[in-house]
C-alpha atoms as a PDB file:
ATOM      1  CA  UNK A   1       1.581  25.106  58.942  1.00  0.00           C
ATOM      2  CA  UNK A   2       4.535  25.298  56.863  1.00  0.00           C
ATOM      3  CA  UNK A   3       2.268  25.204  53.759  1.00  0.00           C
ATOM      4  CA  UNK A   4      -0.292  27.682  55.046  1.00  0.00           C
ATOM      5  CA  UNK A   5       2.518  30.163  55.632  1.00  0.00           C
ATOM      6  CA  UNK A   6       4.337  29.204  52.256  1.00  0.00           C
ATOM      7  CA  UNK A   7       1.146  29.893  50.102  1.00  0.00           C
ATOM      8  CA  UNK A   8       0.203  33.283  52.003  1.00  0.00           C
ATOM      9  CA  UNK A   9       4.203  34.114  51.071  1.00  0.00           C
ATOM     10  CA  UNK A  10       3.217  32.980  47.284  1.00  0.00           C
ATOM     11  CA  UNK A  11       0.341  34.603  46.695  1.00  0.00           C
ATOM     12  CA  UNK A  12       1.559  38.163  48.540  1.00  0.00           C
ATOM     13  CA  UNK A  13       4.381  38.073  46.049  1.00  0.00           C
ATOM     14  CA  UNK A  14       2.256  37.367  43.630  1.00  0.00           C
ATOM     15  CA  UNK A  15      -0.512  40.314  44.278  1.00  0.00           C
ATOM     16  CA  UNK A  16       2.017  42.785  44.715  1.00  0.00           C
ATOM     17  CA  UNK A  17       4.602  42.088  42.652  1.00  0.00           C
ATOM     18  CA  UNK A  18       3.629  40.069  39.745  1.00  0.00           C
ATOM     19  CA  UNK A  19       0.494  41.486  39.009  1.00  0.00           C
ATOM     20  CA  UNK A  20       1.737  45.346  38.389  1.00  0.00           C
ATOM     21  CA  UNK A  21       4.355  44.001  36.422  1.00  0.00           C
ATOM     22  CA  UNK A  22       2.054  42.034  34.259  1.00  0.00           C
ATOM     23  CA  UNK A  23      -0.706  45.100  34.489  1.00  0.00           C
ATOM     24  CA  UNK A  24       2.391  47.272  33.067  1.00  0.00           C
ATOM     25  CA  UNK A  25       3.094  45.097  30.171  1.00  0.00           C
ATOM     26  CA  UNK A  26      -0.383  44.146  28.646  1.00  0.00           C
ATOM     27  CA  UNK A  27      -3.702  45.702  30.512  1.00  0.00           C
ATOM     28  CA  UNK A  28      -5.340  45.345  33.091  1.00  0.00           C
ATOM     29  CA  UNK A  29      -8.753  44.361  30.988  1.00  0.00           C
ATOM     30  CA  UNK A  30      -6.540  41.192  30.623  1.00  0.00           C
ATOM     31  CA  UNK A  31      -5.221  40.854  33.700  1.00  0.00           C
ATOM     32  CA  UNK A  32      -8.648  41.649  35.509  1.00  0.00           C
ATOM     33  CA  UNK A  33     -10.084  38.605  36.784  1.00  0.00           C
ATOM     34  CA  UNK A  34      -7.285  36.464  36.241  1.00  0.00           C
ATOM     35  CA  UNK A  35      -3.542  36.559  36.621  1.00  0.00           C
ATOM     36  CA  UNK A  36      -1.326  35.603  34.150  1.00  0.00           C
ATOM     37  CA  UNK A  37       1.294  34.368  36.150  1.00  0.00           C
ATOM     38  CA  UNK A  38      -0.274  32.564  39.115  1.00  0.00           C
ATOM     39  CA  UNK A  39       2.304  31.304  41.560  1.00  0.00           C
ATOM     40  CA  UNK A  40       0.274  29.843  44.403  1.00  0.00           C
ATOM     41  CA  UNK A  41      -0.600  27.081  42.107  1.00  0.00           C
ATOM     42  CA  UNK A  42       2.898  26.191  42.600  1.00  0.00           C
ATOM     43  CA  UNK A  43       2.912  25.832  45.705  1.00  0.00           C
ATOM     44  CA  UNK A  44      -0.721  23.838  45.903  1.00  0.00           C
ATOM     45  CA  UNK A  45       1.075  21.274  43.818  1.00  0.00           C
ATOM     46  CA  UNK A  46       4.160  20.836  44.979  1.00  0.00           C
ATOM     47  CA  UNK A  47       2.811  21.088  48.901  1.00  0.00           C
ATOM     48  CA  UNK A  48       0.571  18.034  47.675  1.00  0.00           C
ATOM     49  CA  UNK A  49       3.259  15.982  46.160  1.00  0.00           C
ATOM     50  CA  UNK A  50       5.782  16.071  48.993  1.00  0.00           C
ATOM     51  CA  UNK A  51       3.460  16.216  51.719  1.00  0.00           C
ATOM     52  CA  UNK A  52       0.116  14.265  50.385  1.00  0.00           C
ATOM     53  CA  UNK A  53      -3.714  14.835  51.268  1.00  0.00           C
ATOM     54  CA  UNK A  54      -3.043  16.434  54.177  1.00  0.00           C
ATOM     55  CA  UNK A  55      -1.910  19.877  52.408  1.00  0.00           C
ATOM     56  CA  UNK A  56      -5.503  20.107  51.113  1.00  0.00           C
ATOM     57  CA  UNK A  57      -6.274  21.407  54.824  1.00  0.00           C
ATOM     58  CA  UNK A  58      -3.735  24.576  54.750  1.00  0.00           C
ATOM     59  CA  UNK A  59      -3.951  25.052  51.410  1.00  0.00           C
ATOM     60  CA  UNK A  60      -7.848  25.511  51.743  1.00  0.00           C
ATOM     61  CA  UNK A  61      -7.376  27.491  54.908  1.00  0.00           C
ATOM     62  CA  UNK A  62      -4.915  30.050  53.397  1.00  0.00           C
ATOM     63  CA  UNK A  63      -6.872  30.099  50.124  1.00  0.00           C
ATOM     64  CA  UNK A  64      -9.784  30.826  52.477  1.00  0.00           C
ATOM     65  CA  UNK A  65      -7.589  33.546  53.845  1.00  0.00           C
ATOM     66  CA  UNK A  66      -5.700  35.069  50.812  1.00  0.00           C
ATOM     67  CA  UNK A  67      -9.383  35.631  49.027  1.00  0.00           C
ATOM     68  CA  UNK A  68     -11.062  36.906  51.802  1.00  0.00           C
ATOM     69  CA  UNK A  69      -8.283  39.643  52.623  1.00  0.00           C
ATOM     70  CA  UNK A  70      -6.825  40.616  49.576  1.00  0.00           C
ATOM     71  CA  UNK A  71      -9.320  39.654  47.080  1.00  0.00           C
ATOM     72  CA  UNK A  72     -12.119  40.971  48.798  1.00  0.00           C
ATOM     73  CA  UNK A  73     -14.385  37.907  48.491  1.00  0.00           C
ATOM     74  CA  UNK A  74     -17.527  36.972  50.601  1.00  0.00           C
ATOM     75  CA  UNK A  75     -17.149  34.387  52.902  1.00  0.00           C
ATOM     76  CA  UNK A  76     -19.346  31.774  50.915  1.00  0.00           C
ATOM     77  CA  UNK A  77     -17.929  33.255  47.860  1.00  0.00           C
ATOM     78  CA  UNK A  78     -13.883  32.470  48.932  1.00  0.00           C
ATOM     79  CA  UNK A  79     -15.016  28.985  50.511  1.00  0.00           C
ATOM     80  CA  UNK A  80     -16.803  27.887  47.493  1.00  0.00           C
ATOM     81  CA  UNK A  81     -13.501  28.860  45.241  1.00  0.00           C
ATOM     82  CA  UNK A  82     -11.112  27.532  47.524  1.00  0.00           C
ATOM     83  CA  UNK A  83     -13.173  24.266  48.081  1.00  0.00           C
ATOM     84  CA  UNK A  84     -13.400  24.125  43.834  1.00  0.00           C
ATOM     85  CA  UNK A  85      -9.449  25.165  43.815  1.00  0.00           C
ATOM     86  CA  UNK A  86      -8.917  21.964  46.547  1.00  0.00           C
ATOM     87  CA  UNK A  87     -10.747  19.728  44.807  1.00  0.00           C
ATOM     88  CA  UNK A  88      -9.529  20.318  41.675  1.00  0.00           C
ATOM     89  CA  UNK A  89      -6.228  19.651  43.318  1.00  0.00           C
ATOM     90  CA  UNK A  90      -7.179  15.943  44.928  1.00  0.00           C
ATOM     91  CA  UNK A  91      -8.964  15.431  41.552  1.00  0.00           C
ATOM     92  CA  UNK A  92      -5.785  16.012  39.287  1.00  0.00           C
ATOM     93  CA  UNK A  93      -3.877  13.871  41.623  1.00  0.00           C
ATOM     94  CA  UNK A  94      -5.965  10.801  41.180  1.00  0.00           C
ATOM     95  CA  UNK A  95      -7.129  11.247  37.780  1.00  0.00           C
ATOM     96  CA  UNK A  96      -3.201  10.795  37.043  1.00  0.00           C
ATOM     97  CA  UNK A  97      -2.696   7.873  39.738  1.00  0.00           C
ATOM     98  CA  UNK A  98      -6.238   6.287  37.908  1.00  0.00           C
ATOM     99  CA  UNK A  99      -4.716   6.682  34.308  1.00  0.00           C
ATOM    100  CA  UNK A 100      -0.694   5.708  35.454  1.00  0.00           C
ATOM    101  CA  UNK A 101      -2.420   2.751  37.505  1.00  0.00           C
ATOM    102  CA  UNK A 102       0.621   3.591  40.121  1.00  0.00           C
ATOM    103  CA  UNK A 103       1.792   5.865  43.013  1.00  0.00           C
ATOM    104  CA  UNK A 104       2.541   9.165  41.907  1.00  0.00           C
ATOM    105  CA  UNK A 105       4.831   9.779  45.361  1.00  0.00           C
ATOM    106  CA  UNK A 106       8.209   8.586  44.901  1.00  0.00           C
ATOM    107  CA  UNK A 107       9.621   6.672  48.317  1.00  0.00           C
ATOM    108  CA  UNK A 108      12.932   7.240  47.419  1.00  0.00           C
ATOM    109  CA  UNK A 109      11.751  11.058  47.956  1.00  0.00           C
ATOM    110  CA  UNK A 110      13.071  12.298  44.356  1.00  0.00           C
ATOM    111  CA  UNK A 111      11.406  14.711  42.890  1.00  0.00           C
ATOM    112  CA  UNK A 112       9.488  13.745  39.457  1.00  0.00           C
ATOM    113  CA  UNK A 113       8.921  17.107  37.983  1.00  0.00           C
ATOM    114  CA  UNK A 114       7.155  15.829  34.492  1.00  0.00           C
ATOM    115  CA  UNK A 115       4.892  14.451  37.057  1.00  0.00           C
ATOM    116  CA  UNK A 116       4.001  17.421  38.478  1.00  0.00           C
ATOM    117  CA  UNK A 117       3.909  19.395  35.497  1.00  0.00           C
ATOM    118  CA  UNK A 118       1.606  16.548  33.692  1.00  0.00           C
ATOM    119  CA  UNK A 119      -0.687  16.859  37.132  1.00  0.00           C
ATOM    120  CA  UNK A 120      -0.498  20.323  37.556  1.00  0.00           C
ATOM    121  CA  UNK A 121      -1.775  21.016  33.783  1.00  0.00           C
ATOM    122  CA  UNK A 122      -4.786  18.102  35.354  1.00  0.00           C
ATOM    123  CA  UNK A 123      -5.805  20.927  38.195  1.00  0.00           C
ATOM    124  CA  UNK A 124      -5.139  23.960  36.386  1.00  0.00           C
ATOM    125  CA  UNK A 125      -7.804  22.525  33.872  1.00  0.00           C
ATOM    126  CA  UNK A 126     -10.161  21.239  36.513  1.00  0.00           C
ATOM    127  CA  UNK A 127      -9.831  24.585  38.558  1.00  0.00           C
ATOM    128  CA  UNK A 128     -10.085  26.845  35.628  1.00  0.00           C
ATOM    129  CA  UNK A 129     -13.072  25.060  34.579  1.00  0.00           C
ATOM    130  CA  UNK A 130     -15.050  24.925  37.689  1.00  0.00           C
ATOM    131  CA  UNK A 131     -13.724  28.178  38.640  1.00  0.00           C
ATOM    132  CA  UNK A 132     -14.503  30.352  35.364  1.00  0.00           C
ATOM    133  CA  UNK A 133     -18.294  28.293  35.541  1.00  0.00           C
ATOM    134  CA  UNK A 134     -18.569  29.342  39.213  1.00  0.00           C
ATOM    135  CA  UNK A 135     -17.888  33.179  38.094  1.00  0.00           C
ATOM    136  CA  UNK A 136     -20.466  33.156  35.531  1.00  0.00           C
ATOM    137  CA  UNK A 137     -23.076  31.498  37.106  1.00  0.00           C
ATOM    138  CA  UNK A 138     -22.976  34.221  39.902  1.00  0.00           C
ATOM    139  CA  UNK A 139     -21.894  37.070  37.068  1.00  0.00           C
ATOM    140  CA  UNK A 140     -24.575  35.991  34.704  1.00  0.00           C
ATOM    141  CA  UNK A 141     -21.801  37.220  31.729  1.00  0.00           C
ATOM    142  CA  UNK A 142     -21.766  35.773  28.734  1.00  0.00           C
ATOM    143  CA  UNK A 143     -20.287  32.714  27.433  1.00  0.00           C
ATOM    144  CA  UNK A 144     -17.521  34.248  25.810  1.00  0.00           C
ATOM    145  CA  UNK A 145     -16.431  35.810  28.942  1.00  0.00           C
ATOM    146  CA  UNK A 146     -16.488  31.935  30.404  1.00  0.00           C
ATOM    147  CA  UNK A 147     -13.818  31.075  27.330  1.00  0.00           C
ATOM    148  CA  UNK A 148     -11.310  33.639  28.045  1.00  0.00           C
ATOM    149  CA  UNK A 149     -11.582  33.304  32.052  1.00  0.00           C
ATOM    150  CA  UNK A 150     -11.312  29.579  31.580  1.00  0.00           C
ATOM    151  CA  UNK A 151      -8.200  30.630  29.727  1.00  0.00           C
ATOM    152  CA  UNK A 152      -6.429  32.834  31.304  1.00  0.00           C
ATOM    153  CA  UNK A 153      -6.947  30.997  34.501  1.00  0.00           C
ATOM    154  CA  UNK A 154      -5.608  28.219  32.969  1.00  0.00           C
ATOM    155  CA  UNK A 155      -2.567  30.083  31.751  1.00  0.00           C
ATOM    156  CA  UNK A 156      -2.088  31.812  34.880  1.00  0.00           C
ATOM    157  CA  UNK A 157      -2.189  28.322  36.286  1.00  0.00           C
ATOM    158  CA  UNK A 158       0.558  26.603  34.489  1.00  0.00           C
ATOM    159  CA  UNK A 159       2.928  29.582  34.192  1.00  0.00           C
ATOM    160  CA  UNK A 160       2.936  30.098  37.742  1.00  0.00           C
ATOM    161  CA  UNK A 161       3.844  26.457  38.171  1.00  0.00           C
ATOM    162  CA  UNK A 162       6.582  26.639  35.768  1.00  0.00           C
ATOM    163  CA  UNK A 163       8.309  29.699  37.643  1.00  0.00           C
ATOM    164  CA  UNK A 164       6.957  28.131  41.139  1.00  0.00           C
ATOM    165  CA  UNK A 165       9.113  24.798  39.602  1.00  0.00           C
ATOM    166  CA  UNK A 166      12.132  27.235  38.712  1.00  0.00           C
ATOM    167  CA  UNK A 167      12.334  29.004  42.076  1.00  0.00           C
ATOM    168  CA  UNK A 168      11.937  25.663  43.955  1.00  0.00           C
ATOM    169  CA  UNK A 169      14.912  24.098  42.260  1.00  0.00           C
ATOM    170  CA  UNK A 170      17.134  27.360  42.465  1.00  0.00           C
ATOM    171  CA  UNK A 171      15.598  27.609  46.488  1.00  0.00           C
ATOM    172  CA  UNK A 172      16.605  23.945  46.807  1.00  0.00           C
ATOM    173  CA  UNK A 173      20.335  24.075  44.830  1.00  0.00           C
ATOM    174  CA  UNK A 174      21.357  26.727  47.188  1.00  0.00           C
ATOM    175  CA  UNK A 175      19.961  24.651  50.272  1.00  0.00           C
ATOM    176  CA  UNK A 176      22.365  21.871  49.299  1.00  0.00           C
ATOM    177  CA  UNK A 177      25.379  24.149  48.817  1.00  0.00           C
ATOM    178  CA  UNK A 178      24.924  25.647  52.430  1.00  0.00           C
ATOM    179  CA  UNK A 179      24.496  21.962  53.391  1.00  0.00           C
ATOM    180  CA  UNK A 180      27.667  21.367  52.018  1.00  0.00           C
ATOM    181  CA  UNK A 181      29.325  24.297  52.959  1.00  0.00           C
ATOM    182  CA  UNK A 182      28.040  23.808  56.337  1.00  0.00           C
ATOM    183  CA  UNK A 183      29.557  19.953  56.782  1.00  0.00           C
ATOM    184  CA  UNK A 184      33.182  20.826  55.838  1.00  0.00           C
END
């Protein structure tokens, strides 16, 4: 539930703050179909590292949700990306625990963060693939248009987990100091 709520929270912020600021500073012809900054990939990879395969439920569910309502998307149209963007996630995750030949979750419950940037960079390139070839096939464009969706998706993709990474550590720095504060 937590994860549901968190991603709704990510990609609100994201729609209605991030996107006019990056509209204001380049275009929106290169902002159109895909964000620059995409921060709910954040939290799609970090939900699935802490929690496991069971975040692939809400994260479906509230990218379901997020591109039905604010995106505007058909019903077959939002499941099909959101069951791409889920996939790509559980793919990314083993492809990495298939090449490493170990377990990516850490039982000591540290956080690995070249692990999650190596494994997010494995989704956002799974997702902007499938996604951008998804687009096409039902927009007919051209392949050039496939190119620089694949890329900007994929851009959006691993800035957003960059600044997702940043506000997670800041979020979780100032959870320790109220710990802290709290005990003495």
């Amino acid at each position: 539930m937590k994860t549901f709520v968190i991603f709704i929270l990510a990609f609100i912020f994201h729609k209605y703050l991030l996107c006019p600021i990056e509209i204001f500073i380049f275009s929106e012809e290169t902002t159109d179909h895909a964000s620059l900054i995409y921060l709910p990939h954040a939290v799609r990879i970090i939900a699935y590292y802490i929690i496991g395969p069971i975040a692939l439920l809400p994260i479906f569910l509230s990218q379901c949700l997020t591109n039905i309502f604010f995106n505007e998307a058909g019903l077959i149209i939002a499941g099909n990306l959101s069951f791409i963007s889920t996939f790509s996630i559980f793919a990314g995750f083993y492809l990495y625990r298939f090449i490493k030949k170990g377990n990516l979750f850490n039982i000591n419950a540290t956080v690995d963060w070249k692990k999650i940037i190596i494994v997010g960079f494995l989704v956002s390139i799974f997702n902007s693939t499938l996604s951008s070839l998804y687009i096409n096939y039902f927009e007919q464009s051209s392949g050039h248009f496939h190119e620089y969706l694949n890329f900007n998706y994929l851009i959006g993709d691993m800035l957003g987990l960059v600044l997702g990474m940043l506000l997670f550590i800041v979020f979780l720095f100032f959870f320790k100091y109220w710990i802290r504060n709290v005990r003495n």
